[in-house]
N, C-alpha and C. Protein backbone atom coordinates (compact mmCIF):
# COMPACT_ATOMS: atom_id res chain seq x y z
N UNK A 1 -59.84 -61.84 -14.88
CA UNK A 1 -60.02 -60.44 -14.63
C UNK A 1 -59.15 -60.01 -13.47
N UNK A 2 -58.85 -58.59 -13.75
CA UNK A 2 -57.98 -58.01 -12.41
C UNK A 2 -58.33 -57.08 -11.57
N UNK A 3 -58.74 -56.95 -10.53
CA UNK A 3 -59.23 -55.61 -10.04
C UNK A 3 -58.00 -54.63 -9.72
N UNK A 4 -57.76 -53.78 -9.71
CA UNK A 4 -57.31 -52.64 -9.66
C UNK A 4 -57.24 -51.52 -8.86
N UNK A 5 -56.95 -51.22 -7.84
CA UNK A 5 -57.55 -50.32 -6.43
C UNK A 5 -57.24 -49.05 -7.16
N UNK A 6 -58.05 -47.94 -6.99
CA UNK A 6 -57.80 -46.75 -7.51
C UNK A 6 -57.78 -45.96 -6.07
N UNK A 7 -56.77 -44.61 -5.81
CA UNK A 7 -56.62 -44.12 -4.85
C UNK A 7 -56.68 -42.42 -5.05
N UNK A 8 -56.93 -41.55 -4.22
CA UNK A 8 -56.92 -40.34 -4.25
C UNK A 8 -55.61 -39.60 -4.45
N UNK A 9 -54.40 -40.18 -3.75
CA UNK A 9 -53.17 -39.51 -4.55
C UNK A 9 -52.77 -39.74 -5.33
N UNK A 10 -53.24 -40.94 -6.59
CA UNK A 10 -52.44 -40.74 -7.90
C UNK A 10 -53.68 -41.66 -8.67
N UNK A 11 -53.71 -41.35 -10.20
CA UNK A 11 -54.60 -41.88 -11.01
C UNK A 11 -54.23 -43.18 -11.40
N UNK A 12 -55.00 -44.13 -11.45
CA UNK A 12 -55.09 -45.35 -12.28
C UNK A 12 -55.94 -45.38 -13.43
N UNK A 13 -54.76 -45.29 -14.75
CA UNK A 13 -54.60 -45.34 -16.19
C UNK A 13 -54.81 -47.08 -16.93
N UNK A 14 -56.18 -46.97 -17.41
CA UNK A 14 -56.13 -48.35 -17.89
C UNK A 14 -56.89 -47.73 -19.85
N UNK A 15 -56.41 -49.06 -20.36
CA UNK A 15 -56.94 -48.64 -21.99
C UNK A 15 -58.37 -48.79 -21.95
N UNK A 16 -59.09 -47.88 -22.53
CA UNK A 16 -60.30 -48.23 -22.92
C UNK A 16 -60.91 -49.66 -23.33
N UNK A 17 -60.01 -50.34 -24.17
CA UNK A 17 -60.75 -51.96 -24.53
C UNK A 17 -60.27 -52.90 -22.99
N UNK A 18 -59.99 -52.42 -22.16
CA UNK A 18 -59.40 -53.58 -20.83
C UNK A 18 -60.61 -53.40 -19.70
N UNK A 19 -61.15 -51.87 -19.56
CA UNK A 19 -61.87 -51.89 -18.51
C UNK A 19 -63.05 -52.48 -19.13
N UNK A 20 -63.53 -53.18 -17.59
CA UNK A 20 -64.99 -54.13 -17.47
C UNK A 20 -65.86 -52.89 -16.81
N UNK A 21 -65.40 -52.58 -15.63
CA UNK A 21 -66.36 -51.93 -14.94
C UNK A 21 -65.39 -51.09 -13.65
N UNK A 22 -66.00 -50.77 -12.94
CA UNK A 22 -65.59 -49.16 -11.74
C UNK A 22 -66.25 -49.18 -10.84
N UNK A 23 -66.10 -48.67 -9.58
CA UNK A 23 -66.91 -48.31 -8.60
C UNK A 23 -67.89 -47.21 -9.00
N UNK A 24 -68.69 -46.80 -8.65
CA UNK A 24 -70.09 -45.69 -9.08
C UNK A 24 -69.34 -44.47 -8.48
N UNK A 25 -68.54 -44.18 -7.71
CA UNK A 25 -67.97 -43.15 -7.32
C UNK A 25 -66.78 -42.78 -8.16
N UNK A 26 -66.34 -43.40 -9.16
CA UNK A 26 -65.00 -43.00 -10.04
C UNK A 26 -65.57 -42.50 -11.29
N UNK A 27 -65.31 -41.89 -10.93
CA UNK A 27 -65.26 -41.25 -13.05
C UNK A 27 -64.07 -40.90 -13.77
N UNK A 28 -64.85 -42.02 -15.34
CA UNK A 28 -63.59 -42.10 -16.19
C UNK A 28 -63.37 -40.72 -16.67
N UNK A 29 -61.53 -40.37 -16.96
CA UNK A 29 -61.84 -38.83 -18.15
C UNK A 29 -60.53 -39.54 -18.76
N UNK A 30 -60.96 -39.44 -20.29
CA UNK A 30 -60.02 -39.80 -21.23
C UNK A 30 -58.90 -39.25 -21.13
N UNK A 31 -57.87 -39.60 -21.29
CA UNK A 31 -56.33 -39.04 -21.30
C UNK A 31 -55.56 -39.56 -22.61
N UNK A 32 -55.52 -38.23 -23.12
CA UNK A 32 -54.55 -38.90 -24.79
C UNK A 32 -53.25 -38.77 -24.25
N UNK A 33 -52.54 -39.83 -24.89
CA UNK A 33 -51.56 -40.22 -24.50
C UNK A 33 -50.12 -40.26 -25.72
N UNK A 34 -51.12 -39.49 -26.91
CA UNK A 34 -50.02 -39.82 -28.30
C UNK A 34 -48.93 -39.06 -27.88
N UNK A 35 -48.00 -39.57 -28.98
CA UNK A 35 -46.69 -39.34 -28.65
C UNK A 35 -45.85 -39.37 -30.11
N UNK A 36 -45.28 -38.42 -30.79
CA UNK A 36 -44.50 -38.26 -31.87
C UNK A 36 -43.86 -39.72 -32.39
N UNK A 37 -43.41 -40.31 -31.24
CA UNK A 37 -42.81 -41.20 -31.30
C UNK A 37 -43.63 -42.61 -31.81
N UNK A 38 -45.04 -42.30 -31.96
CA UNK A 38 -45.98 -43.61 -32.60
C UNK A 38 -46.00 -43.31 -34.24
N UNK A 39 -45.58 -42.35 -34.15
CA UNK A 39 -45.56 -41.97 -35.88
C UNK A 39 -44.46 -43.06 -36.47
N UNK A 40 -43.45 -43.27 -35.77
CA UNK A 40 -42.20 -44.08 -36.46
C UNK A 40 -41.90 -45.67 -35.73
N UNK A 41 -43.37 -46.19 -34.92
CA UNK A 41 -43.10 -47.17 -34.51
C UNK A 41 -42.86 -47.49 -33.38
N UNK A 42 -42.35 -46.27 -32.62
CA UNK A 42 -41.85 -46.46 -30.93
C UNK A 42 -42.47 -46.33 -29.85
N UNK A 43 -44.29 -46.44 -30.59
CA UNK A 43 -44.95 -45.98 -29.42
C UNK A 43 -45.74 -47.24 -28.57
N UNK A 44 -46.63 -46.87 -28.06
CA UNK A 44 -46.81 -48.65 -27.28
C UNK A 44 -48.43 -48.83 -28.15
N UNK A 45 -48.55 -47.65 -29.22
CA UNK A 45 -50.04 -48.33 -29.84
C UNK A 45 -50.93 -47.92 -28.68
N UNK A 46 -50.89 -47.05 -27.73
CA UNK A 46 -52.25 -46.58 -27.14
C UNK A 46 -52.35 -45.49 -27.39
N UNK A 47 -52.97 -45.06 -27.74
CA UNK A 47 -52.95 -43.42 -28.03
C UNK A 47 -53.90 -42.54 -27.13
N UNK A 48 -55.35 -43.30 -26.33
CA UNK A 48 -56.05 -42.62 -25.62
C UNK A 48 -56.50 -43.94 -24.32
N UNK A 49 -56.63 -43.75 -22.64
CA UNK A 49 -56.25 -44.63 -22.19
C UNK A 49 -57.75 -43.32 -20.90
N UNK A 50 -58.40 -44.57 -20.31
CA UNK A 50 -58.86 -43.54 -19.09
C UNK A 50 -58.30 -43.46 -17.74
N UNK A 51 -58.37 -42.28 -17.36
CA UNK A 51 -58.13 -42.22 -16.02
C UNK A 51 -58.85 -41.98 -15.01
N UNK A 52 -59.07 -42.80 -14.30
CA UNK A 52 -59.64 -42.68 -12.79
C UNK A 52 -59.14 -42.44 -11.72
N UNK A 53 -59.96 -41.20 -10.84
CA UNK A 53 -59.13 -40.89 -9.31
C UNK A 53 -60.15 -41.14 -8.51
N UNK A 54 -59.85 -41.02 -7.14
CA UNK A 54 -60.16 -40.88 -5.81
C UNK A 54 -60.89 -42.58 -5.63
N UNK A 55 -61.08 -42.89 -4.27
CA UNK A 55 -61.11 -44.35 -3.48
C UNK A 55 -62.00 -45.00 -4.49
N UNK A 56 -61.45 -46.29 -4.65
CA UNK A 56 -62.46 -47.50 -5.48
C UNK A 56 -61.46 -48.13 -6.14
N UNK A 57 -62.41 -49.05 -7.17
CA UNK A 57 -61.51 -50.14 -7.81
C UNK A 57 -61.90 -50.11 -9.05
N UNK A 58 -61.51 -50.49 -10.29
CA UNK A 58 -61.60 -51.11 -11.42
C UNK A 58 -61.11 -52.27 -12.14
N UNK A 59 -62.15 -52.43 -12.35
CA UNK A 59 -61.54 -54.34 -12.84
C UNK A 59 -61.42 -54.38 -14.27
N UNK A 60 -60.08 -54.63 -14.83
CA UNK A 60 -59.89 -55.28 -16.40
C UNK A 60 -59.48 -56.39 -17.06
N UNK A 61 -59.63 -56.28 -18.06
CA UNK A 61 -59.36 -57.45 -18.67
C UNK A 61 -58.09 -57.68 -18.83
N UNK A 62 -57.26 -58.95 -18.56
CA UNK A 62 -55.61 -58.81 -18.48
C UNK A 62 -54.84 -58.75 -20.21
N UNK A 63 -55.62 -58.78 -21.52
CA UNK A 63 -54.95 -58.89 -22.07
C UNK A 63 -56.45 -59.19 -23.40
N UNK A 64 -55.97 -58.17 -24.09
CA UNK A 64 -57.08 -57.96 -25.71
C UNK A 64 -56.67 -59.08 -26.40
N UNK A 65 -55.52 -59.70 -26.24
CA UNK A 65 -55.37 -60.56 -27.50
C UNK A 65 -56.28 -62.09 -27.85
N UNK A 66 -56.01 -62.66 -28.30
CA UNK A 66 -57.07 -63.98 -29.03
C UNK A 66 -56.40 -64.63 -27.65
N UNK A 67 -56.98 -66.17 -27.28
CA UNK A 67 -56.42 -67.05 -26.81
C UNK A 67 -55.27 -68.11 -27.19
N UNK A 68 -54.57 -68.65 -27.09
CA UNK A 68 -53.87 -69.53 -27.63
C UNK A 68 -54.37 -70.99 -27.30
N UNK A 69 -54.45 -71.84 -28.23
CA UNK A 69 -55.30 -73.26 -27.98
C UNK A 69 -53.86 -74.08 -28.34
N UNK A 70 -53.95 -75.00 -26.88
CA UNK A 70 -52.75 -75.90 -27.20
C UNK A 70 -53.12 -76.95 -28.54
N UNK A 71 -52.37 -77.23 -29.29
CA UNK A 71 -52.65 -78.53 -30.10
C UNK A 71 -51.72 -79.85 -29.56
N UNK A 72 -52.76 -81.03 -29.62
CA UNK A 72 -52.66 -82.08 -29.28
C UNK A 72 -51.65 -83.42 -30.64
């Protein structure tokens, strides 16, 4: 997991499936993020992501995908 410092002059943007949790003083507000450009492939696949302002932290998850298991 990563924590994340969130600050009053600029928002920290994380995807909905990454955040764990927030300080009690941040509140999430959704931010769509589509872009013409996901229609043909060029987009990064997030389309809605939250944003949090003013002092605190949020901690996420570094990465949605499966694990990789070495084979022996």
């Amino acid at each position: 997991m990563l924590a994340r410092l969130a600050n009053s002059q600029q928002p920290t943007f994380v995807d909905p499936q990454a955040a764990i949790c927030w300080s009690a003083n941040l509140q999430p507000q959704i931010k769509n993020t589509f872009k013409m450009g996901s229609l043909i492939g060029r987009g990064s696949g997030e389309s809605f992501q939250l944003a949090f302002h003013g002092p605190g932290f949020v901690v996420v998850q570094p990465s949605e995908g499966q694990p990789v298991v070495a084979s022996s």
